[in-house]
Protein backbone atom coordinates (compact mmCIF):
# COMPACT_ATOMS: atom_id res chain seq x y z
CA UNK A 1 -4.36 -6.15 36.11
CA UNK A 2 -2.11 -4.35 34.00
CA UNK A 3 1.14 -5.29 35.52
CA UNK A 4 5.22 -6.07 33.91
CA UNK A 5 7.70 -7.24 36.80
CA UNK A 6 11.01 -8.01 35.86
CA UNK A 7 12.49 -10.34 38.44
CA UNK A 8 16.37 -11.01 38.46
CA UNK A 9 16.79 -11.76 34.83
CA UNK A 10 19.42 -12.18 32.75
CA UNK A 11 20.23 -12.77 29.43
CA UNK A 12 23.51 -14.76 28.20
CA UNK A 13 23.94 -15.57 24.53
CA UNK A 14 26.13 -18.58 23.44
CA UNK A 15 28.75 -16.85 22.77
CA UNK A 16 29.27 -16.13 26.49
CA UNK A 17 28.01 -12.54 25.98
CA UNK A 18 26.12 -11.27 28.62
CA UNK A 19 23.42 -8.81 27.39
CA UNK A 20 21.72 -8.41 31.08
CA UNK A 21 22.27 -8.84 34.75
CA UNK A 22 19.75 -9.71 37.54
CA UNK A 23 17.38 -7.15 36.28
CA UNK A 24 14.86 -6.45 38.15
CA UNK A 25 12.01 -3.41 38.10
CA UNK A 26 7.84 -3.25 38.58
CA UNK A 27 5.85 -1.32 35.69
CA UNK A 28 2.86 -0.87 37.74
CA UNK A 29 -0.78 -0.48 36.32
CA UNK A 30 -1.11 2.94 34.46
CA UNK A 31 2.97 3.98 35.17
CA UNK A 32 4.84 4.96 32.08
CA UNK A 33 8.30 4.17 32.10
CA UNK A 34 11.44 4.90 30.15
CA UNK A 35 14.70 2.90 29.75
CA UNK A 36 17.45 5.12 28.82
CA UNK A 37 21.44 4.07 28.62
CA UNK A 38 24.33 4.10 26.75
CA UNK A 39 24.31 2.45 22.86
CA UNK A 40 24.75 -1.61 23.72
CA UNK A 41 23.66 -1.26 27.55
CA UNK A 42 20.68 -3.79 26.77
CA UNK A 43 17.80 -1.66 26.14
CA UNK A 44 16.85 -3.70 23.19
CA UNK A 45 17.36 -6.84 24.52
CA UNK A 46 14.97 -5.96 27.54
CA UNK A 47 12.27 -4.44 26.02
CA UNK A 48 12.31 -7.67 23.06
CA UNK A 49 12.71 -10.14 26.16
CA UNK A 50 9.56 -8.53 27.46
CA UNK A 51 7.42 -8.96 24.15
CA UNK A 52 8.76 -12.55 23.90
CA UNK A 53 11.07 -11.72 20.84
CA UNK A 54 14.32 -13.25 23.08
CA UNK A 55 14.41 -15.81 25.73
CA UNK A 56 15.08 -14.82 29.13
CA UNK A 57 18.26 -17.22 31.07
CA UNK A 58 17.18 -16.38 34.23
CA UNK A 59 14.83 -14.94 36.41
CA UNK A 60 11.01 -14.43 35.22
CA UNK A 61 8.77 -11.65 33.62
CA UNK A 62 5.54 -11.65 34.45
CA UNK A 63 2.47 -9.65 32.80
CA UNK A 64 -0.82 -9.02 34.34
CA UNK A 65 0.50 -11.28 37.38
CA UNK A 66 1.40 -14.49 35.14
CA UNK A 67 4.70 -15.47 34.38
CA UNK A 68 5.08 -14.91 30.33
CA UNK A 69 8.28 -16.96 29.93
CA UNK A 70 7.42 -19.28 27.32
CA UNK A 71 4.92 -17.23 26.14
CA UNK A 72 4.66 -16.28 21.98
CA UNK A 73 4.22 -13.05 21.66
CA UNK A 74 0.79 -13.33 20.42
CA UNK A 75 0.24 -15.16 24.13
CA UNK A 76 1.35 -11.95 25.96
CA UNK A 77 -1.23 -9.66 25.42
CA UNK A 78 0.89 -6.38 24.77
CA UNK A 79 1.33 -4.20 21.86
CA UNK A 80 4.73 -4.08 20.69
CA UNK A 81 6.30 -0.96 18.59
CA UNK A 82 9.83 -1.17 16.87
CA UNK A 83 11.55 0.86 14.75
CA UNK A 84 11.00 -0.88 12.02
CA UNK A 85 6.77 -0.47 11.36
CA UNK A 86 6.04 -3.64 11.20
CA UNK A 87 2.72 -2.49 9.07
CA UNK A 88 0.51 -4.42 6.62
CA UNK A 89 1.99 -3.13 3.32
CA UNK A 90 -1.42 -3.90 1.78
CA UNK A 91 -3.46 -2.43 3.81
CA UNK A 92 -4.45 1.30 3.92
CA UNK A 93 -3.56 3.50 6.62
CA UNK A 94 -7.25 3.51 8.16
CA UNK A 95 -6.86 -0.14 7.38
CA UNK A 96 -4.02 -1.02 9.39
CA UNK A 97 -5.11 1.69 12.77
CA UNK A 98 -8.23 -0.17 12.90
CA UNK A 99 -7.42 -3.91 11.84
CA UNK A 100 -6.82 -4.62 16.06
CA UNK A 101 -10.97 -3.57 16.56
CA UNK A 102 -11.82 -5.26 13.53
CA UNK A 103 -10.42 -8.59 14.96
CA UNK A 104 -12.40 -7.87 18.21
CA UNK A 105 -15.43 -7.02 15.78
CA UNK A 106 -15.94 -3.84 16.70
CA UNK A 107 -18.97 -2.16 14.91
CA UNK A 108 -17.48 -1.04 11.64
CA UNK A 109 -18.74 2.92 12.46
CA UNK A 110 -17.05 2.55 15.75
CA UNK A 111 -14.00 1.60 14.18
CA UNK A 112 -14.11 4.80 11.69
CA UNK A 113 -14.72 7.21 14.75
CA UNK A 114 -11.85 6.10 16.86
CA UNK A 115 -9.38 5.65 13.69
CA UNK A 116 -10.09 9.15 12.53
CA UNK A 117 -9.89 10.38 16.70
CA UNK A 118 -6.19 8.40 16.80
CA UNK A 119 -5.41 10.04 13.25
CA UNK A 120 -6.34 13.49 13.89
CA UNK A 121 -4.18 13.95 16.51
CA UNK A 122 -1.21 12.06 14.56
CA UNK A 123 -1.60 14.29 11.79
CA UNK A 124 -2.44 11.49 9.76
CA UNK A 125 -5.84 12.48 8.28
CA UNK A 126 -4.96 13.50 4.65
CA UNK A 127 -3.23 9.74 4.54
CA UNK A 128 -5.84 7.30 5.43
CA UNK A 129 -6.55 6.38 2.26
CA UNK A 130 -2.73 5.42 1.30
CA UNK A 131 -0.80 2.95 1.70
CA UNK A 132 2.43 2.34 4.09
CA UNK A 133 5.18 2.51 1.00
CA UNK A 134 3.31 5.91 0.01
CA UNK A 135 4.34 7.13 3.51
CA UNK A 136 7.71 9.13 4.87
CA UNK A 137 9.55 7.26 7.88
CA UNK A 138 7.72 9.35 10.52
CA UNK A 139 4.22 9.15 9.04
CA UNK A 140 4.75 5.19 9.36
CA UNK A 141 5.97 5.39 12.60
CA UNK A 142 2.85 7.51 13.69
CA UNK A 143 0.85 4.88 11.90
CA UNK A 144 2.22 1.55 13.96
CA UNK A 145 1.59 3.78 17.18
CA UNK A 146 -1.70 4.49 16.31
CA UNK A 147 -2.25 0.69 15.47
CA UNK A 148 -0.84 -0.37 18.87
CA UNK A 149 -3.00 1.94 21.02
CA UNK A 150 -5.58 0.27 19.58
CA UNK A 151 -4.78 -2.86 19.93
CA UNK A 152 -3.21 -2.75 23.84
CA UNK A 153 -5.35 -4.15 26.16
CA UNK A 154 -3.24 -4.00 29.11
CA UNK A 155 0.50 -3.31 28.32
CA UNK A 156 2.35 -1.11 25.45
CA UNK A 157 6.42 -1.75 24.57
CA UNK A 158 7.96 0.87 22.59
CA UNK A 159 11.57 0.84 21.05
CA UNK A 160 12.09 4.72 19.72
CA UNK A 161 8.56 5.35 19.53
CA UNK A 162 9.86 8.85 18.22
CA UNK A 163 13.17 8.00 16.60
CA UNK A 164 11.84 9.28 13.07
CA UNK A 165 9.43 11.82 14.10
CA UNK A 166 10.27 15.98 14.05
CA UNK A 167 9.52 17.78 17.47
CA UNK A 168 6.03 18.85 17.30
CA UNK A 169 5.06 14.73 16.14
CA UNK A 170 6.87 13.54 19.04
CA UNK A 171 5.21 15.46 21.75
CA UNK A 172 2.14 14.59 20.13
CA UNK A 173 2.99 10.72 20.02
CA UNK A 174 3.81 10.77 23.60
CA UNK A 175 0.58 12.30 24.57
CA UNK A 176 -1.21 9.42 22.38
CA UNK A 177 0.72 7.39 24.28
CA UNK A 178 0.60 9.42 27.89
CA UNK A 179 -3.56 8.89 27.19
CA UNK A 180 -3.73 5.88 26.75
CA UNK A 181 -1.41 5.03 29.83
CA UNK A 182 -4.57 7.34 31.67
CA UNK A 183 -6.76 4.35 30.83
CA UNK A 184 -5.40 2.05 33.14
CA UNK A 185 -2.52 0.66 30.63
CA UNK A 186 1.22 0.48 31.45
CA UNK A 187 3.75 1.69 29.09
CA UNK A 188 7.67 0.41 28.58
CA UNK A 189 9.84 2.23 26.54
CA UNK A 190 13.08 3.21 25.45
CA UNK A 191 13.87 6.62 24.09
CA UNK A 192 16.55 9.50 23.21
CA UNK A 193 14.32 12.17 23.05
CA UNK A 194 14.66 13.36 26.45
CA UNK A 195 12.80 16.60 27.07
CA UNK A 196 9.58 14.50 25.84
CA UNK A 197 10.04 11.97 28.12
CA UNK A 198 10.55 13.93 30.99
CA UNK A 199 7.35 15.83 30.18
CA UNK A 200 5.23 12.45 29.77
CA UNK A 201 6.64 9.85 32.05
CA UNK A 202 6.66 8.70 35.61
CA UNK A 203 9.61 7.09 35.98
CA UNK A 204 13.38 6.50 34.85
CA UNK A 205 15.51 3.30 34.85
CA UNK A 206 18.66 3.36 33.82
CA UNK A 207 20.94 0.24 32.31
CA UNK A 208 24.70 0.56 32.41
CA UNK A 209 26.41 -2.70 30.55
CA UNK A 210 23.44 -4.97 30.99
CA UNK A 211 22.66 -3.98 34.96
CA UNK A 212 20.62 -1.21 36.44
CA UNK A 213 22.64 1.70 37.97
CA UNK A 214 19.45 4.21 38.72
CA UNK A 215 15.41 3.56 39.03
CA UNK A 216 14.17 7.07 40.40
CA UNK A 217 10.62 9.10 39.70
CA UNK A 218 11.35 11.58 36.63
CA UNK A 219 10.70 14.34 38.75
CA UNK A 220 14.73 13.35 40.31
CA UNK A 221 15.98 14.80 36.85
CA UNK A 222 15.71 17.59 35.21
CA UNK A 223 17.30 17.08 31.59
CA UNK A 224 20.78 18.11 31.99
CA UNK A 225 20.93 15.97 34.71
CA UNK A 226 19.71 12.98 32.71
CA UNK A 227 22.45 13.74 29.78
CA UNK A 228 24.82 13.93 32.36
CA UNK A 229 24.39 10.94 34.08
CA UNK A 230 23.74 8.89 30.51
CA UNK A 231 26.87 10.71 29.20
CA UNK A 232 29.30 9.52 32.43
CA UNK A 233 28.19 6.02 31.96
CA UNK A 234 30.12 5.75 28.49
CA UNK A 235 33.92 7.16 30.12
């Protein structure tokens, strides 16, 4: 079962800072979700909570009905997408889309056809022969999506899946991402670019200072709306 629930958490550093507040939300099997709020609501903090990157101080997470607490990362069973790649410098761009089937020792021809399926549509054909550092920012970013699509089993966490890519590479992200949610997986994320998400996702929850002040479908907003009710939160 492809399943996050969030259940009361919170997160206090010690400092005293408190990041989040009794959060609590369901990503249900095959629901693609967006976390949007003001710069330092906790948005970060959630999503890296979820892939085991922070400890939690209260409450539980749970994925695929277990509770992932003191989980690694690698115990989870997600894959994770942050801003900052996170790709195999050594490894060609073919290299690094297919190295999750390779571990699962998936038929080397198998692994060819779906890398050059993922990297058609992220307009990364001409490239699979280079290398990350011969990449621009958005061409890597593209890569470490195409990487985790292939590697999810059951849950994907982005953090500004789209943050370096143009328009016409973001829509086309999110529909990498919107087709893989169609197979059954759920999808967390956080993101700015708010036409695309209102296009792709299901539903919106929105953090205000650590808490949540809205959880509503998508089809509640339209995107002035959205900006609007992002934009109060910071008076």
């Amino acid at each position: 079962m492809a399943e996050i629930v969030i259940d009361n958490v919170s997160k206090r550093y010690e400092n005293g800072f408190n990041a989040l507040h009794n959060v609590s939300f369901t990503v249900a099997e095959g629901e693609f979700m967006v976390v949007v709020g003001p710069s330092g609501c906790g948005k970060t903090t959630l999503l890296r909570m979820v892939a085991g990157l922070e400890t939690t101080t209260e409450g539980d997470i749970r994925i695929g009905g277990r509770v992932v607490n003191n989980d690694t990362p690698a115990e989870r069973d997600l894959a994770m997408v942050f801003q900052n790649y996170a790709l195999y410098p050594h490894m060609t761009v073919e290299q690094n889309i297919g190295y999750a089937l390779k571990l699962r020792k998936v038929p080397k021809e198998d692994i060819r056809a779906k890398v050059r399926q993922a990297a058609e549509i992220l307009s990364l054909t001409e490239y699979l022969d280079r290398r990350p550092g011969q990449l621009s920012g958005g061409q890597r970013q593209a890569v470490a999506i195409g990487r985790a699509v292939m590697w999810a089993k059951n849950v994907i966490i982005l953090d500004e899946p789209t943050n370096h890519l143009g328009a016409r590479q973001s829509q086309e992200v999110l529909n990498v991402i919107r087709a893989a949610r169609e197979q059954g997986l759920c999808v967390l994320f956080i993101s700015h670019t708010l036409p695309h998400v209102l296009e792709v996702c299901d539903r919106i929850v929105v953090l205000r200072l650590g808490s949540i002040v809205r959880d509503d479908p998508t089809s509640s907003y339209t995107v002035e709306s959205l900006l609007g009710t992002i934009t109060g939160l910071t008076k």
